[in-house]
PDB file of N, CA and C in Angstrom:
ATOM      1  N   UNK A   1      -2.530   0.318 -48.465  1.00  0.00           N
ATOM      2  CA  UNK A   1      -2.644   1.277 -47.387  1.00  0.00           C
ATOM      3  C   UNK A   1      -4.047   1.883 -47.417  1.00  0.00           C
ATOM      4  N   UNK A   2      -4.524   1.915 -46.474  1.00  0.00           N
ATOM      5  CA  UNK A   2      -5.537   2.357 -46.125  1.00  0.00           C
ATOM      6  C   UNK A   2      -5.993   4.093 -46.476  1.00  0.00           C
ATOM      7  N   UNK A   3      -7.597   4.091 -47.234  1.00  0.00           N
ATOM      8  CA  UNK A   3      -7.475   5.967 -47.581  1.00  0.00           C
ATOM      9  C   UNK A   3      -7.459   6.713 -46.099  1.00  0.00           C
ATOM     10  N   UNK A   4      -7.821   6.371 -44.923  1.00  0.00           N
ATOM     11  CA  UNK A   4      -7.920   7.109 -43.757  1.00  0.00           C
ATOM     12  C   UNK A   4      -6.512   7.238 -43.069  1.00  0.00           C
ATOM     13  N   UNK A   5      -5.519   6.146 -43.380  1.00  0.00           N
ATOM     14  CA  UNK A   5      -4.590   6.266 -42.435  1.00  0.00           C
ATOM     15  C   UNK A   5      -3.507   7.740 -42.512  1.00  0.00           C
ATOM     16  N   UNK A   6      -3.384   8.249 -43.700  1.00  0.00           N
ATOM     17  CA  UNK A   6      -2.549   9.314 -43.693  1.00  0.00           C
ATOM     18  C   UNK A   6      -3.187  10.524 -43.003  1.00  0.00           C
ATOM     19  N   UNK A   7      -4.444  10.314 -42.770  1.00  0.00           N
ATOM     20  CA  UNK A   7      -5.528  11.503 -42.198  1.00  0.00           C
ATOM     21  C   UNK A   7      -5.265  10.994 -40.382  1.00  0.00           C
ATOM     22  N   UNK A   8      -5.252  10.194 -40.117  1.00  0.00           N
ATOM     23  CA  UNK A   8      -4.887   9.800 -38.922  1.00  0.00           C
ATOM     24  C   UNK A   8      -3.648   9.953 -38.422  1.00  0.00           C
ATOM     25  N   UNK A   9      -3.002   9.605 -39.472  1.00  0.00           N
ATOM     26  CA  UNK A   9      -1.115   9.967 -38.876  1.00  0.00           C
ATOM     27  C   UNK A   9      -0.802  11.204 -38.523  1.00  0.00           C
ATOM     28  N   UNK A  10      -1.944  12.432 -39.892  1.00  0.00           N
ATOM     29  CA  UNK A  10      -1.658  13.596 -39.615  1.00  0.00           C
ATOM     30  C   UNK A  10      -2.302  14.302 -38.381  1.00  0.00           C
ATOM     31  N   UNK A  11      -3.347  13.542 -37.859  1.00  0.00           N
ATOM     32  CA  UNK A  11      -4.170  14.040 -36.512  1.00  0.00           C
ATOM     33  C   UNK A  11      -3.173  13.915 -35.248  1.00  0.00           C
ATOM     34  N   UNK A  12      -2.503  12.805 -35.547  1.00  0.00           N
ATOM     35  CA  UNK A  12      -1.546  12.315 -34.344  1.00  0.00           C
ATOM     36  C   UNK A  12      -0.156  13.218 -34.728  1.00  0.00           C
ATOM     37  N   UNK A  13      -0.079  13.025 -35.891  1.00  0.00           N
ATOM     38  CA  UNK A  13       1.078  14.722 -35.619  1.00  0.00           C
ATOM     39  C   UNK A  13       0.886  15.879 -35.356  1.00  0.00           C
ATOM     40  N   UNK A  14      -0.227  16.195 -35.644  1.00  0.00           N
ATOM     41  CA  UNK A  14      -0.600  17.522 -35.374  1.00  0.00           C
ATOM     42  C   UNK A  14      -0.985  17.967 -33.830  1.00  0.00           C
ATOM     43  N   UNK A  15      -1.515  16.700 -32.859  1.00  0.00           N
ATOM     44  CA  UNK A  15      -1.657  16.680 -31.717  1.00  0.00           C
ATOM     45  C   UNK A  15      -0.131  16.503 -30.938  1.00  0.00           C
ATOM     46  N   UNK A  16       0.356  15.963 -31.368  1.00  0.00           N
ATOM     47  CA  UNK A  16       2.226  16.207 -30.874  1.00  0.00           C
ATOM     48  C   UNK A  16       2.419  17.086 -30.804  1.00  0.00           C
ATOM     49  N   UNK A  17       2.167  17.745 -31.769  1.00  0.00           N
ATOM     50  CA  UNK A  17       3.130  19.372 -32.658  1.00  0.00           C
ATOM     51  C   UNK A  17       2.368  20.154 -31.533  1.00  0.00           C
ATOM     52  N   UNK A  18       1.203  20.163 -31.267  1.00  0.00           N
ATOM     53  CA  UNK A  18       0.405  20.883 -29.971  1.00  0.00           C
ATOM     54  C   UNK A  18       0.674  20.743 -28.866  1.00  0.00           C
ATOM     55  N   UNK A  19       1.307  20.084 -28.283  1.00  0.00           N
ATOM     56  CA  UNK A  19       1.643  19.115 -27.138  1.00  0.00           C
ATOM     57  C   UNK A  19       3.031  19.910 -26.981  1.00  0.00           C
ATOM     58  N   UNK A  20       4.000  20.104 -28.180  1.00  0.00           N
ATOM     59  CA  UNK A  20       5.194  20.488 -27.982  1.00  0.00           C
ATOM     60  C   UNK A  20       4.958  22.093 -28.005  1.00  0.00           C
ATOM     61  N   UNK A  21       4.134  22.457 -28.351  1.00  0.00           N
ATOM     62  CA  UNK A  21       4.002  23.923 -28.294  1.00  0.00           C
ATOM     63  C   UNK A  21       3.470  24.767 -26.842  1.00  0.00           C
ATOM     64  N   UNK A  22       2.737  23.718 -26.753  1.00  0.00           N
ATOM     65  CA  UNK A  22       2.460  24.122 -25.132  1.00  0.00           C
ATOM     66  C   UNK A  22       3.591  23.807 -24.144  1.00  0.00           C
ATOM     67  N   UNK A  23       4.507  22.891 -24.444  1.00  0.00           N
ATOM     68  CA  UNK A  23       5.219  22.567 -23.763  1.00  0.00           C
ATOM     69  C   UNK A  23       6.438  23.774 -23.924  1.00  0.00           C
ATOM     70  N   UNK A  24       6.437  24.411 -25.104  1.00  0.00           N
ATOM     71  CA  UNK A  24       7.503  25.448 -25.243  1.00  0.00           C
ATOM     72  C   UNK A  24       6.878  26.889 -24.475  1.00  0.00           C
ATOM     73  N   UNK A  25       5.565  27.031 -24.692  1.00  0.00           N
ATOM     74  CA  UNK A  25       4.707  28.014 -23.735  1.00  0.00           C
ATOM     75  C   UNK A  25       5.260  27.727 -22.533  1.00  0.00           C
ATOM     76  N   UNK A  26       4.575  26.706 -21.692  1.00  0.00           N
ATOM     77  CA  UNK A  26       4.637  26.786 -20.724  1.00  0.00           C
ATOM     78  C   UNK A  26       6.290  26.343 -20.239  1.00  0.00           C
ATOM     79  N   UNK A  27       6.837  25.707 -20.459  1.00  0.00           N
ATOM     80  CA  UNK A  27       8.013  25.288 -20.387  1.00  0.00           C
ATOM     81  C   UNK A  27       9.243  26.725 -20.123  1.00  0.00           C
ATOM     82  N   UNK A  28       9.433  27.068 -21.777  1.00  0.00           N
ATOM     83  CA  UNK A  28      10.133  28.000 -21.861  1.00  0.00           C
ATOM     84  C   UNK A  28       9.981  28.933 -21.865  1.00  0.00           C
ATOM     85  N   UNK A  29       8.766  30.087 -21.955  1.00  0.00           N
ATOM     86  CA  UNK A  29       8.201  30.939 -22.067  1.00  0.00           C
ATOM     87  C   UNK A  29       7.429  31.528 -20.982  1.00  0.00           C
ATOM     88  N   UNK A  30       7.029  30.517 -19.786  1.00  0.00           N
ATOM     89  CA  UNK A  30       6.476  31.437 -18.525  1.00  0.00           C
ATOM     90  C   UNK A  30       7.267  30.936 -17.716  1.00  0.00           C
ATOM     91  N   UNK A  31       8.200  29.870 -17.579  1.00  0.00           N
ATOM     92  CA  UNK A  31       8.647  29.256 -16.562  1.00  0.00           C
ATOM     93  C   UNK A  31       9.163  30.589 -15.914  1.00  0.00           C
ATOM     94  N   UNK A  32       9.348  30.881 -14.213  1.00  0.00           N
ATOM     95  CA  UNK A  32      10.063  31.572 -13.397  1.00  0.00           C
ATOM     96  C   UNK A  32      11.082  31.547 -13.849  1.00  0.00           C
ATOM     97  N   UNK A  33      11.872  30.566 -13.956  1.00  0.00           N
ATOM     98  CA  UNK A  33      13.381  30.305 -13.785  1.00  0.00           C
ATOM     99  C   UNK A  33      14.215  30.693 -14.555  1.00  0.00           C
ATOM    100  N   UNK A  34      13.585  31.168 -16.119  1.00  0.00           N
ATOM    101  CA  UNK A  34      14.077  31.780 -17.181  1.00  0.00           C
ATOM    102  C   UNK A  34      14.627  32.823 -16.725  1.00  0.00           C
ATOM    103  N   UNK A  35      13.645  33.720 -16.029  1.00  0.00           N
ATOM    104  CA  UNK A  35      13.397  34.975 -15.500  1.00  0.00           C
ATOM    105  C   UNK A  35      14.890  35.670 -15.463  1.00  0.00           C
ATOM    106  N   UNK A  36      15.438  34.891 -14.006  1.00  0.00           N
ATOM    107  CA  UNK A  36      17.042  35.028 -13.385  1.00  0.00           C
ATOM    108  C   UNK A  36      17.979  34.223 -14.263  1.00  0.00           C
ATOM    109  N   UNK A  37      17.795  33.747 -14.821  1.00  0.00           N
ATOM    110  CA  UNK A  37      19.098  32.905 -15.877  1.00  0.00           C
ATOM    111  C   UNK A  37      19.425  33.521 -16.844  1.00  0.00           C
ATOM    112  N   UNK A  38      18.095  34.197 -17.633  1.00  0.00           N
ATOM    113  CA  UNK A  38      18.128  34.828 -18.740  1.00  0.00           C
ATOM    114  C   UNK A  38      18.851  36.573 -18.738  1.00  0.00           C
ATOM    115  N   UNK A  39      19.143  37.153 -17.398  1.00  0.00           N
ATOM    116  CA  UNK A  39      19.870  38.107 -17.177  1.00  0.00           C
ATOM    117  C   UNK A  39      21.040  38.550 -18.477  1.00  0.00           C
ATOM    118  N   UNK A  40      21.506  37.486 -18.848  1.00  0.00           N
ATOM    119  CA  UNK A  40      22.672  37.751 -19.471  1.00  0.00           C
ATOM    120  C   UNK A  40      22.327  36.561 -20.933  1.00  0.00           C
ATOM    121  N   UNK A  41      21.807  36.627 -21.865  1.00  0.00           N
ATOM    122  CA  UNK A  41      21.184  35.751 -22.636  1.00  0.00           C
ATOM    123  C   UNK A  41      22.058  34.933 -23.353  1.00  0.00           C
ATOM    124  N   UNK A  42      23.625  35.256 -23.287  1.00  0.00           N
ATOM    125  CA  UNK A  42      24.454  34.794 -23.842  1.00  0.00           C
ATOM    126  C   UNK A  42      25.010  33.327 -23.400  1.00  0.00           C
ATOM    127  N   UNK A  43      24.362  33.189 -22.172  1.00  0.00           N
ATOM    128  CA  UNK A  43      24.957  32.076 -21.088  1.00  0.00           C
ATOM    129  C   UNK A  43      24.312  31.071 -21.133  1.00  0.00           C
ATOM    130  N   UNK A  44      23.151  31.142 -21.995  1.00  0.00           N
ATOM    131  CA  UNK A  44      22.103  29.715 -22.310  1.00  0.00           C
ATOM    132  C   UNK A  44      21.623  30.021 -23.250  1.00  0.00           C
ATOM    133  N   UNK A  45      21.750  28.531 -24.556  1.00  0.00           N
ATOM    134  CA  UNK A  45      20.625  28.533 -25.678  1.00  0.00           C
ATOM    135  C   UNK A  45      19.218  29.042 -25.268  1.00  0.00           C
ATOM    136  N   UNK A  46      19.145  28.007 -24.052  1.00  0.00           N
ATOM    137  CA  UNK A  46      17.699  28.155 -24.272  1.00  0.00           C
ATOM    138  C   UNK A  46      17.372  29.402 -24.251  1.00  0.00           C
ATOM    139  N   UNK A  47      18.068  30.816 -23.164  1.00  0.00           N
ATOM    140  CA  UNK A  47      17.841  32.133 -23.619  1.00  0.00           C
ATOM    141  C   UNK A  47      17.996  32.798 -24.462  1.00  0.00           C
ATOM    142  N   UNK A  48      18.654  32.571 -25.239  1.00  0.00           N
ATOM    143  CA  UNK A  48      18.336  33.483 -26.761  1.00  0.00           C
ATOM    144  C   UNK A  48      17.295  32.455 -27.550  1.00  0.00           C
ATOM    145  N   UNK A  49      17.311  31.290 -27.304  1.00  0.00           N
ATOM    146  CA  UNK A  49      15.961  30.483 -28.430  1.00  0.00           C
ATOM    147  C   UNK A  49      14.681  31.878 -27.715  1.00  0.00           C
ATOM    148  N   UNK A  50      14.728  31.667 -26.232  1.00  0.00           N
ATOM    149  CA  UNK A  50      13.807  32.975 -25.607  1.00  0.00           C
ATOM    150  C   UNK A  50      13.389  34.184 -26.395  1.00  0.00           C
ATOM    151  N   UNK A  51      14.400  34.892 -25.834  1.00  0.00           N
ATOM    152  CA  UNK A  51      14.835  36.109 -27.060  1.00  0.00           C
ATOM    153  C   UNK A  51      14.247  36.074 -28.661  1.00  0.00           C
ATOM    154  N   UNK A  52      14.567  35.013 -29.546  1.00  0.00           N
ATOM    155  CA  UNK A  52      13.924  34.912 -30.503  1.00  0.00           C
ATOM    156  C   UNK A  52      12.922  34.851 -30.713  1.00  0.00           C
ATOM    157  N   UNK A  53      12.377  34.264 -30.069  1.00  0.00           N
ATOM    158  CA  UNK A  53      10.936  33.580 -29.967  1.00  0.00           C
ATOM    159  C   UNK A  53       9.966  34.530 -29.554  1.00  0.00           C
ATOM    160  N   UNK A  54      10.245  35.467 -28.221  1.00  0.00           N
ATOM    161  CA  UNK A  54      10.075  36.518 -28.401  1.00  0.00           C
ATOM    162  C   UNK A  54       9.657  37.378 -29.242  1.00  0.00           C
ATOM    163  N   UNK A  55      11.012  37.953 -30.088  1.00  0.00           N
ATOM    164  CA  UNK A  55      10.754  38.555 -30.992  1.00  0.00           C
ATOM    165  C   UNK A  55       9.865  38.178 -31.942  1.00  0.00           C
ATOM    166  N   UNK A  56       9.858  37.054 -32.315  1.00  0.00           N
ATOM    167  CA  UNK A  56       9.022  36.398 -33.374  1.00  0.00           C
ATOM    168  C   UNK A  56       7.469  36.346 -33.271  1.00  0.00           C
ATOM    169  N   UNK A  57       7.259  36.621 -31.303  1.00  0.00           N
ATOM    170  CA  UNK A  57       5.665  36.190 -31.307  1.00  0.00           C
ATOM    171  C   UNK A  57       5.384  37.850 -31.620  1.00  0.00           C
ATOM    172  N   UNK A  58       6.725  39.022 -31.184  1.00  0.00           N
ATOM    173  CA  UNK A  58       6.005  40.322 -30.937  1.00  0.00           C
ATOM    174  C   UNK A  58       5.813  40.877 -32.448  1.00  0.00           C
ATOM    175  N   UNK A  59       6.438  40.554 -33.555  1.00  0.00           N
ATOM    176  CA  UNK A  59       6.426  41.029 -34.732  1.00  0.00           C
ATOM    177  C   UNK A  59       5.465  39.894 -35.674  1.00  0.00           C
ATOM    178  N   UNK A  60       4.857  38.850 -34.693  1.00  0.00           N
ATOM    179  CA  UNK A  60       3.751  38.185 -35.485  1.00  0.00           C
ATOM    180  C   UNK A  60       4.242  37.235 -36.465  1.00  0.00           C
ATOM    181  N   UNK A  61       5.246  36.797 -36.518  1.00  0.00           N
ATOM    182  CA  UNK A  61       5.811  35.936 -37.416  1.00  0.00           C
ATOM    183  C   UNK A  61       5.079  34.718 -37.886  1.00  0.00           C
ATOM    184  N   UNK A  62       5.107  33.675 -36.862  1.00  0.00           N
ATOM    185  CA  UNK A  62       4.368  32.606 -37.281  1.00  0.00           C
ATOM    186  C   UNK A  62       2.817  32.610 -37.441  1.00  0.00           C
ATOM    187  N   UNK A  63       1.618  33.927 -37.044  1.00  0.00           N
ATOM    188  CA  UNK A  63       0.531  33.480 -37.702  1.00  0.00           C
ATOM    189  C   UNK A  63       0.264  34.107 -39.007  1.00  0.00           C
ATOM    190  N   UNK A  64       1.046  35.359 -39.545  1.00  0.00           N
ATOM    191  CA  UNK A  64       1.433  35.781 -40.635  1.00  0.00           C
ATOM    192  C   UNK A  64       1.765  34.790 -41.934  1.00  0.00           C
ATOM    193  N   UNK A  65       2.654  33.865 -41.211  1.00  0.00           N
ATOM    194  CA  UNK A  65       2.893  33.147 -42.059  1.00  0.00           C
ATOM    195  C   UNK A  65       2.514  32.081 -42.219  1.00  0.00           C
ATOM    196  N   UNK A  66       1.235  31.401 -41.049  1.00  0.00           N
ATOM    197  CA  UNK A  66       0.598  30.578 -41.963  1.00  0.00           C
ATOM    198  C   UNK A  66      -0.844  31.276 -42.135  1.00  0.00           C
ATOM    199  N   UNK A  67      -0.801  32.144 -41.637  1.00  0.00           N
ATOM    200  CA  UNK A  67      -1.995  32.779 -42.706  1.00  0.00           C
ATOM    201  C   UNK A  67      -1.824  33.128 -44.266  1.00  0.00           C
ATOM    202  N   UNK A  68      -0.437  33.328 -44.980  1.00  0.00           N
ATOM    203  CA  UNK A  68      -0.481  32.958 -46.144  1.00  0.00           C
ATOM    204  C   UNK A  68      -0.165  32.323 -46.545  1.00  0.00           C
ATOM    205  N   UNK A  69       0.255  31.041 -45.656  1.00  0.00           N
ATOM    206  CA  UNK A  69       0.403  29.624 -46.569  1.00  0.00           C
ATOM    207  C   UNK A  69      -1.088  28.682 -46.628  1.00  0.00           C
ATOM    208  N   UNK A  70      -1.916  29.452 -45.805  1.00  0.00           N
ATOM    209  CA  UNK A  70      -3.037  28.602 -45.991  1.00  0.00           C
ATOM    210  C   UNK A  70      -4.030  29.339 -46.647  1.00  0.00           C
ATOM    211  N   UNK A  71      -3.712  30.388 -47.279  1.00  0.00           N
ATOM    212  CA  UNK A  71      -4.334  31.727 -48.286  1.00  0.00           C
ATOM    213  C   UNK A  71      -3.856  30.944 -49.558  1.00  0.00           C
ATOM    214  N   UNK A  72      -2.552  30.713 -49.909  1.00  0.00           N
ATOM    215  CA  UNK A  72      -1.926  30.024 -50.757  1.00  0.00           C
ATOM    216  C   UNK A  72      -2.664  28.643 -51.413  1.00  0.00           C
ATOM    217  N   UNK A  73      -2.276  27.686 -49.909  1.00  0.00           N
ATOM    218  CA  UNK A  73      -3.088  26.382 -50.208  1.00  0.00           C
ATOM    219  C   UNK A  73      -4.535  26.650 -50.669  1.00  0.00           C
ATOM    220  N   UNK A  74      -5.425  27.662 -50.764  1.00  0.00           N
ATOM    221  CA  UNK A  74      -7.076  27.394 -51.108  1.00  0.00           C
ATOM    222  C   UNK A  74      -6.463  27.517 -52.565  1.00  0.00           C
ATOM    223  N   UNK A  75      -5.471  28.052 -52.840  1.00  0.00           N
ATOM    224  CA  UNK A  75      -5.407  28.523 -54.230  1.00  0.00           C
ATOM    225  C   UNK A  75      -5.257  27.799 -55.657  1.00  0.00           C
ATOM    226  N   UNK A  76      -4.001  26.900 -54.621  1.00  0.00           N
ATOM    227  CA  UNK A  76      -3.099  26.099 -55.250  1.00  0.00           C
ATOM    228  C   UNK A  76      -3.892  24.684 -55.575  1.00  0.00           C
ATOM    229  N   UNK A  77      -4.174  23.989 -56.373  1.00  0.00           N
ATOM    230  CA  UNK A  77      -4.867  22.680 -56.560  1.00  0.00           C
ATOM    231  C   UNK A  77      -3.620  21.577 -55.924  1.00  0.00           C
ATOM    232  N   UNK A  78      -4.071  20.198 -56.050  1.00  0.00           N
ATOM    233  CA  UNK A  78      -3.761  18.921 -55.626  1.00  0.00           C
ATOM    234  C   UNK A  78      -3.046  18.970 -54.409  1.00  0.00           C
ATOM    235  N   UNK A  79      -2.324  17.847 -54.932  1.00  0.00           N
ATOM    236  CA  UNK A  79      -1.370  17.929 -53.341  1.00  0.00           C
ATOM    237  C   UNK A  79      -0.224  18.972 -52.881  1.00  0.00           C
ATOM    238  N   UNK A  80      -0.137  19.531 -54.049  1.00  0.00           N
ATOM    239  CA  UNK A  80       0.718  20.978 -53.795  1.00  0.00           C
ATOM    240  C   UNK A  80      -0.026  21.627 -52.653  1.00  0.00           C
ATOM    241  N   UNK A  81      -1.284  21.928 -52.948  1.00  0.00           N
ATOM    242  CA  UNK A  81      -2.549  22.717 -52.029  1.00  0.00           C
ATOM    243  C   UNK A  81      -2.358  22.230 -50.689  1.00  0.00           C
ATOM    244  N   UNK A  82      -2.271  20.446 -50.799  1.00  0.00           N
ATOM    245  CA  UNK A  82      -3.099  20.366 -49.675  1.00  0.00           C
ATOM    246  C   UNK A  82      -1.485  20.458 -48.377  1.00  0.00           C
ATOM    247  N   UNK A  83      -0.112  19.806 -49.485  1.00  0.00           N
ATOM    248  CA  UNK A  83       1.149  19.987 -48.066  1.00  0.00           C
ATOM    249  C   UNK A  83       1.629  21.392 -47.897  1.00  0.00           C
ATOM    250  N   UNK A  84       0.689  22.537 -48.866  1.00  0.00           N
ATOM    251  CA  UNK A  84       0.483  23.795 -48.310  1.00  0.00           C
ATOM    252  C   UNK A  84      -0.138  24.599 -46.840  1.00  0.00           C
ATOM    253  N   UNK A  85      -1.509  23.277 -47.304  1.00  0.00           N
ATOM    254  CA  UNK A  85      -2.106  23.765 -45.803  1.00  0.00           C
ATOM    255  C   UNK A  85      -2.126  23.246 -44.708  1.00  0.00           C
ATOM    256  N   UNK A  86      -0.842  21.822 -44.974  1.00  0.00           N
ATOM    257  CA  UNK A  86      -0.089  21.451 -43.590  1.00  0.00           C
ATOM    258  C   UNK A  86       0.378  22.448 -42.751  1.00  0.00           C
ATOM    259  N   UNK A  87       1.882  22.831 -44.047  1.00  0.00           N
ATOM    260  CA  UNK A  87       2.512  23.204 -43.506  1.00  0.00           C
ATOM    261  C   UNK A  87       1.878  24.754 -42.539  1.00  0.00           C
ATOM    262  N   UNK A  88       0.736  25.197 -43.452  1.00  0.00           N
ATOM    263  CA  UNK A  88      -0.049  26.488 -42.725  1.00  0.00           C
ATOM    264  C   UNK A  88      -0.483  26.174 -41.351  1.00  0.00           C
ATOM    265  N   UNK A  89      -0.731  24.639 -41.351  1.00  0.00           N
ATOM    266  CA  UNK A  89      -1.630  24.173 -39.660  1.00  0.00           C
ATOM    267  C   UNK A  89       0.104  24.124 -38.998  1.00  0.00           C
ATOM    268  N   UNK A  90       1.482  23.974 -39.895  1.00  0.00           N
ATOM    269  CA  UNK A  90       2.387  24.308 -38.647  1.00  0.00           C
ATOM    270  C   UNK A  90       2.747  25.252 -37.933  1.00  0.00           C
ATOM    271  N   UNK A  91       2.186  26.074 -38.437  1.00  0.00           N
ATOM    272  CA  UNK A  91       2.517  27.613 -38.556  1.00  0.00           C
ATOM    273  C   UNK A  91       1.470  27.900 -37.495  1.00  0.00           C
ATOM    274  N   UNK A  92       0.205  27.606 -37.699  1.00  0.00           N
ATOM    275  CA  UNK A  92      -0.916  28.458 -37.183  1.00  0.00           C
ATOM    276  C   UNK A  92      -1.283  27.938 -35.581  1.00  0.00           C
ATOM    277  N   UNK A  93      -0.561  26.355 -35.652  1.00  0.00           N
ATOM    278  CA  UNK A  93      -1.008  26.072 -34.073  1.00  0.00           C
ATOM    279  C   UNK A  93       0.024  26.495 -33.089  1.00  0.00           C
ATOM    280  N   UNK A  94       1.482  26.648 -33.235  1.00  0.00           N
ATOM    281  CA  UNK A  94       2.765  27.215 -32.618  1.00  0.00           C
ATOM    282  C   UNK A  94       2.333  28.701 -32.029  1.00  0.00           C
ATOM    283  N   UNK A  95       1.254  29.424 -33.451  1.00  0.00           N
ATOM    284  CA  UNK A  95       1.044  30.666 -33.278  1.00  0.00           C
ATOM    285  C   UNK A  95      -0.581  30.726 -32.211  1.00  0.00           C
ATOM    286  N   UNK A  96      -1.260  29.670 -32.376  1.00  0.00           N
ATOM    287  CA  UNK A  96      -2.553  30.209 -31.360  1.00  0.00           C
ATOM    288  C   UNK A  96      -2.005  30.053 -29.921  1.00  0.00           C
ATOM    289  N   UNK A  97      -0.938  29.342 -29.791  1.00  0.00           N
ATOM    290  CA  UNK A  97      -0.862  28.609 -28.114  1.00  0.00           C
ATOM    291  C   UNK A  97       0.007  29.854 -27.410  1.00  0.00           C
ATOM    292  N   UNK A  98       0.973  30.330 -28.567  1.00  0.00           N
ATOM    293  CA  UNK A  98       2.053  31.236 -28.459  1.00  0.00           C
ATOM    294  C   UNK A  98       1.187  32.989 -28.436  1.00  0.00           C
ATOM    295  N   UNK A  99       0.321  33.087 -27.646  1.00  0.00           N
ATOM    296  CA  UNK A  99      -0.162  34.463 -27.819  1.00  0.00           C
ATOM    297  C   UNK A  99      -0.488  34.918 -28.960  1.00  0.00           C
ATOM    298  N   UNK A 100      -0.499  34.525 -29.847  1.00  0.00           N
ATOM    299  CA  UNK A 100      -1.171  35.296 -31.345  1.00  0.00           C
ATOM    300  C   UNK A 100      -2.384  34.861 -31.931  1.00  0.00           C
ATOM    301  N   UNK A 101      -2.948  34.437 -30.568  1.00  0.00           N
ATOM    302  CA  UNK A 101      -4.526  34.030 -31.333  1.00  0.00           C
ATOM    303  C   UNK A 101      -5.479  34.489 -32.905  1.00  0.00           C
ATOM    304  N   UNK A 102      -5.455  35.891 -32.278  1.00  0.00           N
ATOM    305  CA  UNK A 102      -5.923  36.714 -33.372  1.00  0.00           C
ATOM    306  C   UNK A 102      -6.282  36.351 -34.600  1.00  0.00           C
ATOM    307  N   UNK A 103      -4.826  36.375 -35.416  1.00  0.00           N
ATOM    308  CA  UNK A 103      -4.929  36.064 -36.358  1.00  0.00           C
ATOM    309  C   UNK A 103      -4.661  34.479 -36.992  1.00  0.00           C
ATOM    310  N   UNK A 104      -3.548  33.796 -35.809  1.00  0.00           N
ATOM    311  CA  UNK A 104      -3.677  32.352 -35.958  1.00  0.00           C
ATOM    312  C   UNK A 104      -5.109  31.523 -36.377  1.00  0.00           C
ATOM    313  N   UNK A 105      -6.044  32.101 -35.687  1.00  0.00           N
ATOM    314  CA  UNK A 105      -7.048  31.008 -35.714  1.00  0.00           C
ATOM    315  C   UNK A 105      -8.014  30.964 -37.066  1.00  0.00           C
ATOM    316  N   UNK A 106      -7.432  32.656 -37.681  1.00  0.00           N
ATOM    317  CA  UNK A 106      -8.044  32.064 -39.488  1.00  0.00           C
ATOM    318  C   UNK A 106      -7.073  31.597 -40.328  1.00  0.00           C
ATOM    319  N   UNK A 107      -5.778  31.374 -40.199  1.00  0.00           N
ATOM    320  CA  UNK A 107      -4.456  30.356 -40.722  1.00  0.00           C
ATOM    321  C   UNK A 107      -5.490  29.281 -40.549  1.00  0.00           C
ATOM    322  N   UNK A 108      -5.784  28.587 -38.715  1.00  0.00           N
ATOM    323  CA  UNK A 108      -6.048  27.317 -39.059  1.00  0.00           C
ATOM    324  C   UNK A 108      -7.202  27.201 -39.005  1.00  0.00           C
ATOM    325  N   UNK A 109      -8.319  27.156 -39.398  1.00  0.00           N
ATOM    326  CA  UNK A 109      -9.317  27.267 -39.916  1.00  0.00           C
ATOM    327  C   UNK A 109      -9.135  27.211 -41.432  1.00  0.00           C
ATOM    328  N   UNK A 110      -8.181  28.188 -41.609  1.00  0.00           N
ATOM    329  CA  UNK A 110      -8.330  27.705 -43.669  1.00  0.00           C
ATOM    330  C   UNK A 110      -7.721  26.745 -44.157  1.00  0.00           C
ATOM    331  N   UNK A 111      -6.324  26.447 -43.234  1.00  0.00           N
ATOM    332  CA  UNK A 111      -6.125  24.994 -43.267  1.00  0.00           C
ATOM    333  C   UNK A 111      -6.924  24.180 -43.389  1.00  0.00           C
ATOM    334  N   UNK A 112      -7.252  23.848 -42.105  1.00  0.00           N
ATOM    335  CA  UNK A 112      -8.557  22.630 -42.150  1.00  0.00           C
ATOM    336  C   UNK A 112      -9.405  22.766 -43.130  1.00  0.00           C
ATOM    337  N   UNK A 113      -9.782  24.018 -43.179  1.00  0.00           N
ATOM    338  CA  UNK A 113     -11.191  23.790 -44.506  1.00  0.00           C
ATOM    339  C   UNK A 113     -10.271  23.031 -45.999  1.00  0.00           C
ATOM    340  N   UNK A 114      -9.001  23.451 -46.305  1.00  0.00           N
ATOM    341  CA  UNK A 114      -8.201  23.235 -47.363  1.00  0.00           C
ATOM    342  C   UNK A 114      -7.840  21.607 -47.465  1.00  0.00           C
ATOM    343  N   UNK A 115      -8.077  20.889 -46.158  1.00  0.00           N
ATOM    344  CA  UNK A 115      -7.343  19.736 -45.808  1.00  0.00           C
ATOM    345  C   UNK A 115      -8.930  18.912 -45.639  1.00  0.00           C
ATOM    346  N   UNK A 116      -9.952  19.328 -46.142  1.00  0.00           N
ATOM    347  CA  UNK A 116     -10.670  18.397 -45.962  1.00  0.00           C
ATOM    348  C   UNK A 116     -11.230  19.105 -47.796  1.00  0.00           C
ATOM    349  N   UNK A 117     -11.133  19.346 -48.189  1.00  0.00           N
ATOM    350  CA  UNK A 117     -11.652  19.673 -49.694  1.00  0.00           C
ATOM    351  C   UNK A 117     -11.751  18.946 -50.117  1.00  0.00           C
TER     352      UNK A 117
END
């Protein structure tokens, strides 16, 4: 197996994982249609996944948390480190697309710097 290909697989997942996040932005998160359905949140998953998600972008959840998994990964040596600062780039791109720029974008940034060490 090739040394580049796992660096490639992970570019092409990570561009999915972006792809699906925008797609949950824009999809589930501004669509109109939520708007009137979601009245009563009990009557559709997808409105309480809403609701959660919600909550999760307003209390900062996901760039919190890969801002210290990719605080973690600089820390941690080998490959412990580095499927640390994956999992931090899962965390941190859900969180830049999802309104939490802020602080998302030094999660992934320390990722990447961690994932090319």
């Amino acid at each position: 197996m090739s040394r580049s290909l796992p660096a490639a697989l992970l570019l092409m997942f990570l561009a999915l994982w972006l792809a699906a996040s925008y797609g949950v932005r824009y999809g589930l998160m501004e669509d109109g249609q939520w708007v009137g359905l979601c009245m009563v949140p009990a009557d559709h998953w997808q409105c309480q996944a809403r609701a959660w998600l919600g909550l999760g972008i307003h209390w900062q959840v996901l760039p919190w948390a890969g801002l210290g998994l990719s605080l973690l990964a600089q820390l941690v040596a080998g490959r412990a480190g580095w499927w640390l600062a994956v999992l931090g780039l899962l965390f941190g791109i859900p969180a830049l697309v999802l309104y939490t720029a802020s602080i998302a974008v030094f999660a992934v940034v320390l990722a990447g710097l961690r994932l090319v060490r």
